[in-house]
Protein backbone atom coordinates (compact mmCIF):
# COMPACT_ATOMS: atom_id res chain seq x y z
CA UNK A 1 18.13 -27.60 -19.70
CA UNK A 2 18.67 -31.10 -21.82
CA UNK A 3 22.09 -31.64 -23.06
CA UNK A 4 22.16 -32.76 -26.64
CA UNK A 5 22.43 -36.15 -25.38
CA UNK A 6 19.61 -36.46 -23.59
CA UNK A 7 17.56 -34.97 -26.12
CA UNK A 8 18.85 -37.47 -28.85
CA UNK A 9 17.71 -40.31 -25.95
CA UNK A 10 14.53 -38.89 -25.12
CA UNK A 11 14.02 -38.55 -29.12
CA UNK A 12 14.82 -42.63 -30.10
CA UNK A 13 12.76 -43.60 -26.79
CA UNK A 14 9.77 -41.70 -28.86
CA UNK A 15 9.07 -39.44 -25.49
CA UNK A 16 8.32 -36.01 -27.23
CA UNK A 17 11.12 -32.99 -25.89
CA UNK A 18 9.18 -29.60 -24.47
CA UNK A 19 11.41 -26.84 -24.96
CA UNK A 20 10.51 -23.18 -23.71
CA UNK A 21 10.08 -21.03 -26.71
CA UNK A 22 11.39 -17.33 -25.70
CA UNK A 23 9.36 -14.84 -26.76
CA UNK A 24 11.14 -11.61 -27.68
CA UNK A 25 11.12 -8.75 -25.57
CA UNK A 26 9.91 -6.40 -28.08
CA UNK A 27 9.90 -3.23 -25.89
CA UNK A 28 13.82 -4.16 -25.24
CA UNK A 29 14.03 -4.53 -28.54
CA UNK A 30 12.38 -1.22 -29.71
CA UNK A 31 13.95 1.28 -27.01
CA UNK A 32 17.36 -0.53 -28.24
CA UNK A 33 16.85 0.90 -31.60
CA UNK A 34 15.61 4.05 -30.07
CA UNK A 35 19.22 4.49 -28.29
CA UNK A 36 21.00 3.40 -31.40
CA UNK A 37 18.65 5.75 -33.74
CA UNK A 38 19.32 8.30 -31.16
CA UNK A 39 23.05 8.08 -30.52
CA UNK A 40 22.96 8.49 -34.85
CA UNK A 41 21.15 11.27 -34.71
CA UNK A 42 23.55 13.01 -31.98
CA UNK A 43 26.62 12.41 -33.91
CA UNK A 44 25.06 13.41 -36.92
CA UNK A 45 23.62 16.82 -36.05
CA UNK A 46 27.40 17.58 -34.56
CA UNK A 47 28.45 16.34 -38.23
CA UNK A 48 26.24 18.84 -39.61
CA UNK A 49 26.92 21.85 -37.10
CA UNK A 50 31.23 21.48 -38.17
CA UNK A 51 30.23 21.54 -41.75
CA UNK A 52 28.44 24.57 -41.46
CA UNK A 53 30.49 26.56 -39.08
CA UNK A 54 31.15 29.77 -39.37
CA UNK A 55 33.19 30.99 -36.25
CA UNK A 56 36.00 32.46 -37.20
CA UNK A 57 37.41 33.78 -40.57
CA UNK A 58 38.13 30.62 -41.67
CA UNK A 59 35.26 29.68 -43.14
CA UNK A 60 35.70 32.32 -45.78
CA UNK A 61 38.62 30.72 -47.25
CA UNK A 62 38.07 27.07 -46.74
CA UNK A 63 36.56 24.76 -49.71
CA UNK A 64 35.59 22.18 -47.51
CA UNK A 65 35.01 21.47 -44.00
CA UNK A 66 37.43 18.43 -43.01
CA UNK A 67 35.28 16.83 -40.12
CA UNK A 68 37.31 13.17 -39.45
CA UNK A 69 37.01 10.20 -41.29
CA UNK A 70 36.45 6.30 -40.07
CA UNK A 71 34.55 4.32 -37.18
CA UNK A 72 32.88 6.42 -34.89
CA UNK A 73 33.25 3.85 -32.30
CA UNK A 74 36.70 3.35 -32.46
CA UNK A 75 39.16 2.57 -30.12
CA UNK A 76 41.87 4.51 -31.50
CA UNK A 77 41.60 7.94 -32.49
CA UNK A 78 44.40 9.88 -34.25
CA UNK A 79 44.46 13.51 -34.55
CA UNK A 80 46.73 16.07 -36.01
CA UNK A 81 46.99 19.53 -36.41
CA UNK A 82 44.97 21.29 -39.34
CA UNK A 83 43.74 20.32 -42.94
CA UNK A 84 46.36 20.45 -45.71
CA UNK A 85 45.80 21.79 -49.40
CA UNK A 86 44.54 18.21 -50.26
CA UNK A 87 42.41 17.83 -47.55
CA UNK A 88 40.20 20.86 -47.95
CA UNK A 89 40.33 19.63 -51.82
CA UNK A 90 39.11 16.66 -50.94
CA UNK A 91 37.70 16.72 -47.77
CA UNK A 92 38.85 14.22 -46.04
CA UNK A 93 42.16 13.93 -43.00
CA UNK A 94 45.18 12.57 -44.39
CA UNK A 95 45.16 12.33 -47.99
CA UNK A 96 48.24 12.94 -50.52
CA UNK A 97 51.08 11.99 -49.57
CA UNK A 98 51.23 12.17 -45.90
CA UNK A 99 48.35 10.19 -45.96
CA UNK A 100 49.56 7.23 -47.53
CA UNK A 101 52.54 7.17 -44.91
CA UNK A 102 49.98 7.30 -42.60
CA UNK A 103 47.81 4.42 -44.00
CA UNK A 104 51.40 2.86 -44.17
CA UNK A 105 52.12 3.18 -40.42
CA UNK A 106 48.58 1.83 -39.71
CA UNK A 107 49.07 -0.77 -41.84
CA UNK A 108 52.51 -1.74 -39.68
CA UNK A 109 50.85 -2.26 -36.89
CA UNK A 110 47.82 -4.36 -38.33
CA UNK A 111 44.97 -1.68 -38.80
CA UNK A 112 43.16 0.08 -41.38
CA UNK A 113 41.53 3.72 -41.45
CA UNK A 114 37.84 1.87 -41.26
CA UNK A 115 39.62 0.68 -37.79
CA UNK A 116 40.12 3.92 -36.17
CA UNK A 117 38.80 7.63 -36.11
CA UNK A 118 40.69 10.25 -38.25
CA UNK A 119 40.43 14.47 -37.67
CA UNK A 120 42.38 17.42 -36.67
CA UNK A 121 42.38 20.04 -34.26
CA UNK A 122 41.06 22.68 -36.75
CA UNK A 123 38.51 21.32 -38.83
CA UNK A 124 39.17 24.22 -41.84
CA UNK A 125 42.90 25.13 -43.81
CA UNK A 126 44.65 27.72 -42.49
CA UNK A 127 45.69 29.79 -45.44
CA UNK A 128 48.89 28.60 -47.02
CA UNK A 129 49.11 25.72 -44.41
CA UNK A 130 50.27 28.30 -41.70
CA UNK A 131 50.20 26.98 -38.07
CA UNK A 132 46.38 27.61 -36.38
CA UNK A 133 45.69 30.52 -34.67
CA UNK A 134 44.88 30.69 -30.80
CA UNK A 135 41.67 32.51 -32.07
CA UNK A 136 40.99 29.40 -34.27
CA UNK A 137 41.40 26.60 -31.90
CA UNK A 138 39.28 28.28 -29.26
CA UNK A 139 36.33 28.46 -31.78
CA UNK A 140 37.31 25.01 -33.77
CA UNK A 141 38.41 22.65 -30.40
CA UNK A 142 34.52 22.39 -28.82
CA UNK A 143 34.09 20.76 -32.05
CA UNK A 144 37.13 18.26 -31.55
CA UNK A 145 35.95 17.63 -27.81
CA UNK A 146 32.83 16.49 -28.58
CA UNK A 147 33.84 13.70 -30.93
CA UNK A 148 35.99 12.18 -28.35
CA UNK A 149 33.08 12.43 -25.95
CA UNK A 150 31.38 10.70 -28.21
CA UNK A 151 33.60 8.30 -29.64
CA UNK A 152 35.06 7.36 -26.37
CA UNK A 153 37.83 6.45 -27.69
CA UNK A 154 40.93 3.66 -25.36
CA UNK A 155 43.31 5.68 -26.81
CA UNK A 156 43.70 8.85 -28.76
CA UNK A 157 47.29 9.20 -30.69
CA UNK A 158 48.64 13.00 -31.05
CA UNK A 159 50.96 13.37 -34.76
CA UNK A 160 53.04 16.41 -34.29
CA UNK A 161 54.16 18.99 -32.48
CA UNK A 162 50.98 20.98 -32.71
CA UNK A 163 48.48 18.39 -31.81
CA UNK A 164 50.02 17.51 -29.11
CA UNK A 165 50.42 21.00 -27.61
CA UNK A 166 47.05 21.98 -27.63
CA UNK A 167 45.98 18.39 -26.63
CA UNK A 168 47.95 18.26 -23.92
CA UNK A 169 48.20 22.29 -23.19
CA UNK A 170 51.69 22.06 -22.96
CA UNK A 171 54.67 23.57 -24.87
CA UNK A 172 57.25 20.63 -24.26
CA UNK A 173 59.33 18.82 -27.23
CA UNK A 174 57.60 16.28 -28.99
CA UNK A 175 60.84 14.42 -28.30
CA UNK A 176 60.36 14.52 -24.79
CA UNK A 177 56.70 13.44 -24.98
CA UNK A 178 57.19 10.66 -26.81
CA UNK A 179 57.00 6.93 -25.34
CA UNK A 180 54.96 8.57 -22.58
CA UNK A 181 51.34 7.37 -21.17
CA UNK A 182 49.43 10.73 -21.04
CA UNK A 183 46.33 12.14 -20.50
CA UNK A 184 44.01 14.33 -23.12
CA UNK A 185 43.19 17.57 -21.21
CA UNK A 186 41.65 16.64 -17.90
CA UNK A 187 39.90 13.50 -18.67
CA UNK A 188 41.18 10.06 -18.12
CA UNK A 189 41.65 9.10 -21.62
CA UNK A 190 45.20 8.42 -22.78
CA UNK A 191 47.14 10.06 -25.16
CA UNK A 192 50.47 9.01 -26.92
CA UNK A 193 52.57 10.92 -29.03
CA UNK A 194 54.49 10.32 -32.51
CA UNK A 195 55.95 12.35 -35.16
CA UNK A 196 53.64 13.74 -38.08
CA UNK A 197 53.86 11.73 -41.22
CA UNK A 198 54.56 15.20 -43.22
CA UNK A 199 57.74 15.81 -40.46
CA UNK A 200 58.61 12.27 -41.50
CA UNK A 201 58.43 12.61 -45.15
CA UNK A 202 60.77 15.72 -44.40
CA UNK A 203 63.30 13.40 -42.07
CA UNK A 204 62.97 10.03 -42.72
CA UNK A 205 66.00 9.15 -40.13
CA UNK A 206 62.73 9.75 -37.75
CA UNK A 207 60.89 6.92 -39.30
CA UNK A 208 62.34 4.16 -36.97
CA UNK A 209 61.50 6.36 -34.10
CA UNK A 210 57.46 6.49 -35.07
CA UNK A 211 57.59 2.84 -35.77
CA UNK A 212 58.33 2.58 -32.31
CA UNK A 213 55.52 4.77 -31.32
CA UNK A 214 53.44 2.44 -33.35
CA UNK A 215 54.12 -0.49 -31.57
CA UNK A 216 53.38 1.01 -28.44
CA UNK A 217 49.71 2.15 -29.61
CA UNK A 218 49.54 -1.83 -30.43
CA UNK A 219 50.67 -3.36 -27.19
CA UNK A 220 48.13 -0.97 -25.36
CA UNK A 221 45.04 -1.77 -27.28
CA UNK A 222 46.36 -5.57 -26.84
């Protein structure tokens, strides 16, 4: 291939420059958008199968199905426990107060909620914000699984005692699991831990602690 240089040469000197023209590999092109249409179409129709879910009791007293929120292709996924009274207003993880410490804590370490994937471990509210059910999670966690296998996330970041439990399938102290590199279930993806933004609104001497947490999710996608 010319440089630049030589072309410009070649050019004054009046000696005409062939170039090879690529053509386009249009079946590359079309079985690209065939993957891409397809991949759509998979996270879509598991979209559509959590909305209208109706596995265990909860869908009976739910106003809205909370599926996640934010890039499907994300690096970082968070996930918590269970939608709040906003959330199943709304529809949407993380909204109300908690939520804007959350966007807050994202924000401290240089990210946005159109950065990152957003959802819980139960996609409906348990009534009057109870902790989930072993009943529920069994039904509600295929749900959860999927999405990660299909996000693929670096990183997936458990807020809360709950989360972390049932990601994990442990009972330790979130205290203890903190500032640890672990694993989500038995796959190879890693899991940190950090305080829920709700716990934090409750015990803001804690706050320091999650910051902490935060810059450790930002060194390791770094």
């Amino acid at each position: 291939m010319l440089t630049k240089q030589q072309q410009y040469i070649l050019q004054e000197m009046g000696i005409p420059v062939w170039q090879e023209r690529i053509k386009p590999n249009i079946a590359t092109s079309e079985a690209n958008t065939e993957a891409i249409a397809s991949s759509m179409d998979v996270w879509e129709k598991l979209k559509q199968e959590a909305m209208s879910c109706t596995k265990c009791h909860l869908c009976g007293t739910r106003t809205n199905v909370v599926f996640g929120v934010g890039n499907p292709h994300a690096e970082l996924v968070i996930v918590g426990e269970a939608p709040g009274a906003n959330e199943d207003r709304l529809g949407e993880p993380f909204v109300g107060r908690a939520g804007q410490l959350l966007d807050a804590m994202l924000e401290a370490i240089d990210l946005q909620r159109k950065d990152i994937y957003i959802c819980n471990i139960l996609k409906c509210r348990p009534p009057n914000n109870r902790d989930p059910a072993p009943e529920e999670v069994a039904q509600c966690t295929p749900y959860l699984e999927r999405q990660i296998g299909y996000i693929k996330p670096k990183l997936i970041l458990a807020v809360g005692r709950i989360a972390a439990h049932y990601l994990l399938g442990v009972d330790t102290a979130l205290g203890k699991l903190r500032g640890q590199r672990l694993k989500f279930a038995n796959t190879e993806t890693d899991l940190f831990v950090t305080y829920h933004p709700a716990y934090l609104l409750r015990n803001p001497r804690d706050k320091a602690k999650a910051y902490q947490d935060l810059l450790q999710v930002k060194a390791f996608l770094s």
